[in-house]
PDB file of N, CA and C in Angstrom:
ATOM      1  N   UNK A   1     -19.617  16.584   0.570  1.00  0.00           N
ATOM      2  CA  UNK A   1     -18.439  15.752   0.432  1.00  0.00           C
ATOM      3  C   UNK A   1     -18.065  15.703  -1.046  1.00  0.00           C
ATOM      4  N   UNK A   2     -17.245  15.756  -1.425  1.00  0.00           N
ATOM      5  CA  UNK A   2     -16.155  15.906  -2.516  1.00  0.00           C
ATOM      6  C   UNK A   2     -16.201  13.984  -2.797  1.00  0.00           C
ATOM      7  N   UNK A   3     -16.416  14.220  -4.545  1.00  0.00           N
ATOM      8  CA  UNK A   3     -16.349  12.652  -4.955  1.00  0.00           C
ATOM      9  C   UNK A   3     -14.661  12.469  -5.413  1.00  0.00           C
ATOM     10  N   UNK A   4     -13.695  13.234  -5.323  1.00  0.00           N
ATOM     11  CA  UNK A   4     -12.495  12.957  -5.485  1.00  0.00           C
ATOM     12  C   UNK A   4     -12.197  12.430  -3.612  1.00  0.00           C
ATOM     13  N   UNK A   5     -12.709  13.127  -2.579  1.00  0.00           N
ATOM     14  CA  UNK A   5     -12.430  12.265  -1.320  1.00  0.00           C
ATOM     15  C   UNK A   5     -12.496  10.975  -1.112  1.00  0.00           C
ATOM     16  N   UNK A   6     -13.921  10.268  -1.736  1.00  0.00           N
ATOM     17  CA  UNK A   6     -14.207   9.288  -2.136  1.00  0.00           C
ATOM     18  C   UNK A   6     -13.471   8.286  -3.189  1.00  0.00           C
ATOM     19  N   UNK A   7     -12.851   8.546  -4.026  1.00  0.00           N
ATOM     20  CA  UNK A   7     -12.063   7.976  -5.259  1.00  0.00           C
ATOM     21  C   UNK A   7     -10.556   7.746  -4.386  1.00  0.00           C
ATOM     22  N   UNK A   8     -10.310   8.768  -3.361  1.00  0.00           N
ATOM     23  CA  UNK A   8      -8.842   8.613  -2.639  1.00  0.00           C
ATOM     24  C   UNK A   8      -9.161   7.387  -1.455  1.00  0.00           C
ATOM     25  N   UNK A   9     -10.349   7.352  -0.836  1.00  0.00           N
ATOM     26  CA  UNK A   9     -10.243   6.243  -0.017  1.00  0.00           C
ATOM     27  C   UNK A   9     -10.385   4.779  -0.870  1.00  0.00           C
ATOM     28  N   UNK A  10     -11.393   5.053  -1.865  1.00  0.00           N
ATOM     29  CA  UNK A  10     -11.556   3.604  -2.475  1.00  0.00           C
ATOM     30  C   UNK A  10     -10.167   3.361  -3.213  1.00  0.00           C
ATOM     31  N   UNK A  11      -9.349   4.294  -3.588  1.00  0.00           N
ATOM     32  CA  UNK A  11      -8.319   3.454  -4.688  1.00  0.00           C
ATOM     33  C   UNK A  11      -7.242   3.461  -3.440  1.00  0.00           C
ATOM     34  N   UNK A  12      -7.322   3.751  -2.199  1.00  0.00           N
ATOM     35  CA  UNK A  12      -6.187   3.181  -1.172  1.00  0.00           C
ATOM     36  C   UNK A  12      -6.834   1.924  -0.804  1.00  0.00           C
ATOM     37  N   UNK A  13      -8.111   1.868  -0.614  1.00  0.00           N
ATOM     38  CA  UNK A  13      -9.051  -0.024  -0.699  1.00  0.00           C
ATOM     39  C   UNK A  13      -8.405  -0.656  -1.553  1.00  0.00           C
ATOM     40  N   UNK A  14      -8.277  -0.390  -3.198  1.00  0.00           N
ATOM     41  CA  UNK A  14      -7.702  -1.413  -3.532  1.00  0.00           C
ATOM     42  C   UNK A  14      -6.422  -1.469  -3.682  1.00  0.00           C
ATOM     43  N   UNK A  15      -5.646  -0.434  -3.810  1.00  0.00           N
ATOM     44  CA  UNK A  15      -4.183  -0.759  -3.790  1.00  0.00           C
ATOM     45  C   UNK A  15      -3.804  -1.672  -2.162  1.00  0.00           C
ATOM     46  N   UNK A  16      -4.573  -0.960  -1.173  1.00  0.00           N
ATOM     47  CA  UNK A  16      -4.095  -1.976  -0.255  1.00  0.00           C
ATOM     48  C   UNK A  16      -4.760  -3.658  -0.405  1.00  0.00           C
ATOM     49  N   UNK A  17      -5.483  -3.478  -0.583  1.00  0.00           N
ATOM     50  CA  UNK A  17      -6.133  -5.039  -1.023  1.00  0.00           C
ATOM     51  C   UNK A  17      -5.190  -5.999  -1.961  1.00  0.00           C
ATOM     52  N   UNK A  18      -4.602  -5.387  -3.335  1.00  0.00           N
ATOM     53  CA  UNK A  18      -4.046  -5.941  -4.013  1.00  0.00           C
ATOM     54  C   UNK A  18      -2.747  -6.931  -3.244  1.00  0.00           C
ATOM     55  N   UNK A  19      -2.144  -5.296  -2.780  1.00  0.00           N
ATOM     56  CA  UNK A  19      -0.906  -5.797  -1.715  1.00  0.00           C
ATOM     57  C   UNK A  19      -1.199  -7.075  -0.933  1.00  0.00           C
ATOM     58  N   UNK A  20      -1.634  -6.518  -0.402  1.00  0.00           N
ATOM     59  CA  UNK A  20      -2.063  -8.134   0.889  1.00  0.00           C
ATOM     60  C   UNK A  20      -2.424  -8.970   0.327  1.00  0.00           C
ATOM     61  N   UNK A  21      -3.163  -8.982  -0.522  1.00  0.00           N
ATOM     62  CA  UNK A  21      -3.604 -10.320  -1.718  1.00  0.00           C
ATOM     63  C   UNK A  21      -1.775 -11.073  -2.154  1.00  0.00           C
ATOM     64  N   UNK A  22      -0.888  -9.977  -2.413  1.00  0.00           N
ATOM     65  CA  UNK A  22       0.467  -9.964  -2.991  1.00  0.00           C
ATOM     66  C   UNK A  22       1.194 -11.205  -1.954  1.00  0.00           C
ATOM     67  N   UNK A  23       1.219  -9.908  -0.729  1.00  0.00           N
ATOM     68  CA  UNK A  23       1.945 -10.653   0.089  1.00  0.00           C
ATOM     69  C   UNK A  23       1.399 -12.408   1.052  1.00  0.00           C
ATOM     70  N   UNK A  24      -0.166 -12.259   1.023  1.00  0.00           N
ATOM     71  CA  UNK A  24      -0.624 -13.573   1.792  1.00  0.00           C
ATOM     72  C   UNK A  24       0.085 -14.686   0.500  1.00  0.00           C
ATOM     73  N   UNK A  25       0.141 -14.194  -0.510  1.00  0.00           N
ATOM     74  CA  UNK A  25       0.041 -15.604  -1.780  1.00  0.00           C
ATOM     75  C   UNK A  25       1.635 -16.051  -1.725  1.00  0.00           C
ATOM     76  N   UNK A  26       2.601 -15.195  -1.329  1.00  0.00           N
ATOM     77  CA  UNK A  26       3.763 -15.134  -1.015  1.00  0.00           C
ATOM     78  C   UNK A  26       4.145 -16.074  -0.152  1.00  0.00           C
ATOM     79  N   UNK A  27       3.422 -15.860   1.272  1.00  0.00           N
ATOM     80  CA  UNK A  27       3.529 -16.459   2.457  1.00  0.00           C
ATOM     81  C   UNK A  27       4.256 -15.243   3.368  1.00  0.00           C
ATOM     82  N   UNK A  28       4.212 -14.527   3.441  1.00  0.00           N
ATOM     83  CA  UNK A  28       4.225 -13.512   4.366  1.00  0.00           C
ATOM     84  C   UNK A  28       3.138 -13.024   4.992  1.00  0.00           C
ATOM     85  N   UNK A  29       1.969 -13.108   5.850  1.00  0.00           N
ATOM     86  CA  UNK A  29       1.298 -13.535   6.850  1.00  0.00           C
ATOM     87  C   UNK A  29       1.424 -11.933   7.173  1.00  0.00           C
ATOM     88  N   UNK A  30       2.641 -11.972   8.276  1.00  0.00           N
ATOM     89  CA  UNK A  30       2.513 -10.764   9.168  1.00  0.00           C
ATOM     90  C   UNK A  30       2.452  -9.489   8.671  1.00  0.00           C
ATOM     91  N   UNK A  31       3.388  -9.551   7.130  1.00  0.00           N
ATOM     92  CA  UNK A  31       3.398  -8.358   6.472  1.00  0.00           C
ATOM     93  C   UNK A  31       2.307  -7.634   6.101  1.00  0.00           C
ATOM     94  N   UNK A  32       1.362  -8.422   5.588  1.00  0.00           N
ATOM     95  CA  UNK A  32       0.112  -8.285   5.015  1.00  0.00           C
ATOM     96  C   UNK A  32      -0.770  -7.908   5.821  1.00  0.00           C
ATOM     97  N   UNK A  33      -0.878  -8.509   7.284  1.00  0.00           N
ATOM     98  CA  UNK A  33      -1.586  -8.030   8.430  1.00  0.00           C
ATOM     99  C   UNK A  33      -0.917  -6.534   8.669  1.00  0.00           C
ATOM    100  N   UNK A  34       0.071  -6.399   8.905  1.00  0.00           N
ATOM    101  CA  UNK A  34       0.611  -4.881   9.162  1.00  0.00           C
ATOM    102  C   UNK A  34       0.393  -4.019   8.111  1.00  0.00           C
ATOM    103  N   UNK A  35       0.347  -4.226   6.607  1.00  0.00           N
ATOM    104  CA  UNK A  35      -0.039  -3.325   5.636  1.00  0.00           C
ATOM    105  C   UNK A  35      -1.719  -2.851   5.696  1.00  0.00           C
ATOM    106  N   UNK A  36      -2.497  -4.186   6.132  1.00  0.00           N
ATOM    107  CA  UNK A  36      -3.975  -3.946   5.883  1.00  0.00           C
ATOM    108  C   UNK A  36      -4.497  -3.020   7.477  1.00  0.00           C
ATOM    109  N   UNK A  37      -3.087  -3.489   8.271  1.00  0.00           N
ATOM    110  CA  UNK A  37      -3.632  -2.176   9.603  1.00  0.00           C
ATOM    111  C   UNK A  37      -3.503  -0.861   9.178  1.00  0.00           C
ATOM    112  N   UNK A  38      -2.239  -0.393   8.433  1.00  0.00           N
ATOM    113  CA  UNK A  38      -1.511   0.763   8.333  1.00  0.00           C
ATOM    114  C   UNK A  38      -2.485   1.114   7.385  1.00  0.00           C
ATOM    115  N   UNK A  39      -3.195   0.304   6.355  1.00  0.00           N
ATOM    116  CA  UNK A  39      -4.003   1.033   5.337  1.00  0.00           C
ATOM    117  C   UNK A  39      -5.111   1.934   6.333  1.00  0.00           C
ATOM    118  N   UNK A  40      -5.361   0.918   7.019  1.00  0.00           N
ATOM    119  CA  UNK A  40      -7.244   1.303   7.894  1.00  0.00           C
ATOM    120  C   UNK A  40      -6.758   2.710   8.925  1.00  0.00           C
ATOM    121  N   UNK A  41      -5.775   2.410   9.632  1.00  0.00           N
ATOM    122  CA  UNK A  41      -4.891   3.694  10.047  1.00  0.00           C
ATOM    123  C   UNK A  41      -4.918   5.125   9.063  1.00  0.00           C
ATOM    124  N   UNK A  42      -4.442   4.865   7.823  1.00  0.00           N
ATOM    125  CA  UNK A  42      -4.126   5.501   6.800  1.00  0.00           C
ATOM    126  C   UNK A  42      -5.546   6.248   6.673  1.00  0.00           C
ATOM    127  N   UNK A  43      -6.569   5.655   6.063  1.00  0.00           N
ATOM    128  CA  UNK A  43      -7.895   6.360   5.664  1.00  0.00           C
ATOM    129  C   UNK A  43      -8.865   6.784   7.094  1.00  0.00           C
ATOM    130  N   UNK A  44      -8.541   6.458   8.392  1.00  0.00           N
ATOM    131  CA  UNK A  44      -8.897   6.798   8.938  1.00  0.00           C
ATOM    132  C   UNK A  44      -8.267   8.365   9.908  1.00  0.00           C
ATOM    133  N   UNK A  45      -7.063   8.425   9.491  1.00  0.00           N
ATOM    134  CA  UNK A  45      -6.452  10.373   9.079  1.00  0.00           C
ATOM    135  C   UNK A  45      -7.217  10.810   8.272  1.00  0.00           C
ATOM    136  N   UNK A  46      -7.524  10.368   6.828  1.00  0.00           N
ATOM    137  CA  UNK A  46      -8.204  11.018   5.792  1.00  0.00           C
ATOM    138  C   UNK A  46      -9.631  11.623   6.461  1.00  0.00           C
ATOM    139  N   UNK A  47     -10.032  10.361   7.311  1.00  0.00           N
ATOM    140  CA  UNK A  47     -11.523  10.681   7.681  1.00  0.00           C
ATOM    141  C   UNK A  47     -11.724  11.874   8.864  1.00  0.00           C
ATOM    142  N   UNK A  48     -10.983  11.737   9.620  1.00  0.00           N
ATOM    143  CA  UNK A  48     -10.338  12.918  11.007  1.00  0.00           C
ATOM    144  C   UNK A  48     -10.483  14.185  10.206  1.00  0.00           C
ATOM    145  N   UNK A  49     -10.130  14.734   9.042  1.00  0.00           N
ATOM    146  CA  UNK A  49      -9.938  16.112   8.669  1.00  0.00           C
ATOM    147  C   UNK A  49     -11.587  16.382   8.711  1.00  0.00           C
ATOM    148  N   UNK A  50     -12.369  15.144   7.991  1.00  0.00           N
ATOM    149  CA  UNK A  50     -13.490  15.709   7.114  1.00  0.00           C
ATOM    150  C   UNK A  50     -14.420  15.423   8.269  1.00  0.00           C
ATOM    151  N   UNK A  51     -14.434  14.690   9.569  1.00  0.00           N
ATOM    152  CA  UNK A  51     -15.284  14.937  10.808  1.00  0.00           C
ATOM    153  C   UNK A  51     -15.237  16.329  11.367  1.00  0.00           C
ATOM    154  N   UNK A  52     -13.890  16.436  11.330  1.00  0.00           N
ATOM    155  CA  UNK A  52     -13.568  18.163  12.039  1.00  0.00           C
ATOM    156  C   UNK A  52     -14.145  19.104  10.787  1.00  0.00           C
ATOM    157  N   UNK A  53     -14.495  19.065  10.041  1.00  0.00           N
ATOM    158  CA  UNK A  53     -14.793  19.989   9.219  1.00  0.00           C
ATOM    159  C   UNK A  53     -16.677  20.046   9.001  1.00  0.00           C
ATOM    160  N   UNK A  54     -16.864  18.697   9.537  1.00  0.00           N
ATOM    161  CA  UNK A  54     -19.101  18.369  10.089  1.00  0.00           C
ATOM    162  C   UNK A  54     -19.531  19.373  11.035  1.00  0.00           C
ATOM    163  N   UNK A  55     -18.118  19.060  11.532  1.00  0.00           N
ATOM    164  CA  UNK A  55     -18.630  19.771  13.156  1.00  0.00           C
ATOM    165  C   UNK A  55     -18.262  20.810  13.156  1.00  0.00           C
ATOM    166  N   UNK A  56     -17.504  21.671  12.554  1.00  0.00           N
ATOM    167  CA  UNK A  56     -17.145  22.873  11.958  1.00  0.00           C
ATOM    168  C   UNK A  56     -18.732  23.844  11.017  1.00  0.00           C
ATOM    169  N   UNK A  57     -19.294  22.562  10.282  1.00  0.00           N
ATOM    170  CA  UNK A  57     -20.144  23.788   9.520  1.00  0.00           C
ATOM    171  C   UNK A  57     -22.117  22.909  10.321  1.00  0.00           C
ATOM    172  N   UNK A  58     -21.599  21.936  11.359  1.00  0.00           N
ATOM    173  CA  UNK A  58     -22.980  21.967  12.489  1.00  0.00           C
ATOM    174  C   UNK A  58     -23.147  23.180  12.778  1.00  0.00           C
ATOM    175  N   UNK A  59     -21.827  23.784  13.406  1.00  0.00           N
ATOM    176  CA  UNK A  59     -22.192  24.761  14.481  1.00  0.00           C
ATOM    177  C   UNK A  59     -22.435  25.831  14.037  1.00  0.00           C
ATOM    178  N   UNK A  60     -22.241  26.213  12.323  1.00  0.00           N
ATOM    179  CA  UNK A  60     -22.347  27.208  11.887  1.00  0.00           C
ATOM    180  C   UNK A  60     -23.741  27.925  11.266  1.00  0.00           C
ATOM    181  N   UNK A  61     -24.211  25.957  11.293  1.00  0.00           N
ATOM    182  CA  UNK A  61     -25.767  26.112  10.827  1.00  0.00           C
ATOM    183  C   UNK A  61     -26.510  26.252  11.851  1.00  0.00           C
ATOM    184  N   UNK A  62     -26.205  25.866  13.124  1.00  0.00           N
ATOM    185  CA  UNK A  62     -27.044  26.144  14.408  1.00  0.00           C
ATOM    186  C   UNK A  62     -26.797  27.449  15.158  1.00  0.00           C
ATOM    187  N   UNK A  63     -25.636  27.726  14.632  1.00  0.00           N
ATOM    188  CA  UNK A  63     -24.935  28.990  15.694  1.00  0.00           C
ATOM    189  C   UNK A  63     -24.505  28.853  17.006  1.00  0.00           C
ATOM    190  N   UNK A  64     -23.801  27.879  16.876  1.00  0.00           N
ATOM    191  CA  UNK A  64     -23.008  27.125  18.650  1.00  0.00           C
ATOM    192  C   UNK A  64     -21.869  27.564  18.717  1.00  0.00           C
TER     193      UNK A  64
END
């Protein structure tokens, strides 16, 4: 695993964190709930490439 993969999920952690921190202090509630879904949504695409790519070099080390 690549430590720039790592640096892209943690700095979408805090930019989305900040936000919602932004918007709860605001009083916008729902917004903040829909940004902190769309974030977890968001890094969990990121994570989809790099599962398909485990199971890509499993089978290559087992020969499946």
């Amino acid at each position: 695993m690549d430590v720039t993969f790592l640096l892209k999920i943690a700095g979408a952690g805090f930019l989305i964190a900040a936000a919602y921190q932004l918007l709860q202090k605001s009083g916008r509630d729902e917004m903040a709930l829909m940004l902190s879904l769309g974030g977890i949504v968001a890094v969990l695409l990121f994570l989809v490439g790099k599962v398909g790519e485990l199971f890509v070099e499993i089978r290559t080390v087992f020969g499946l």
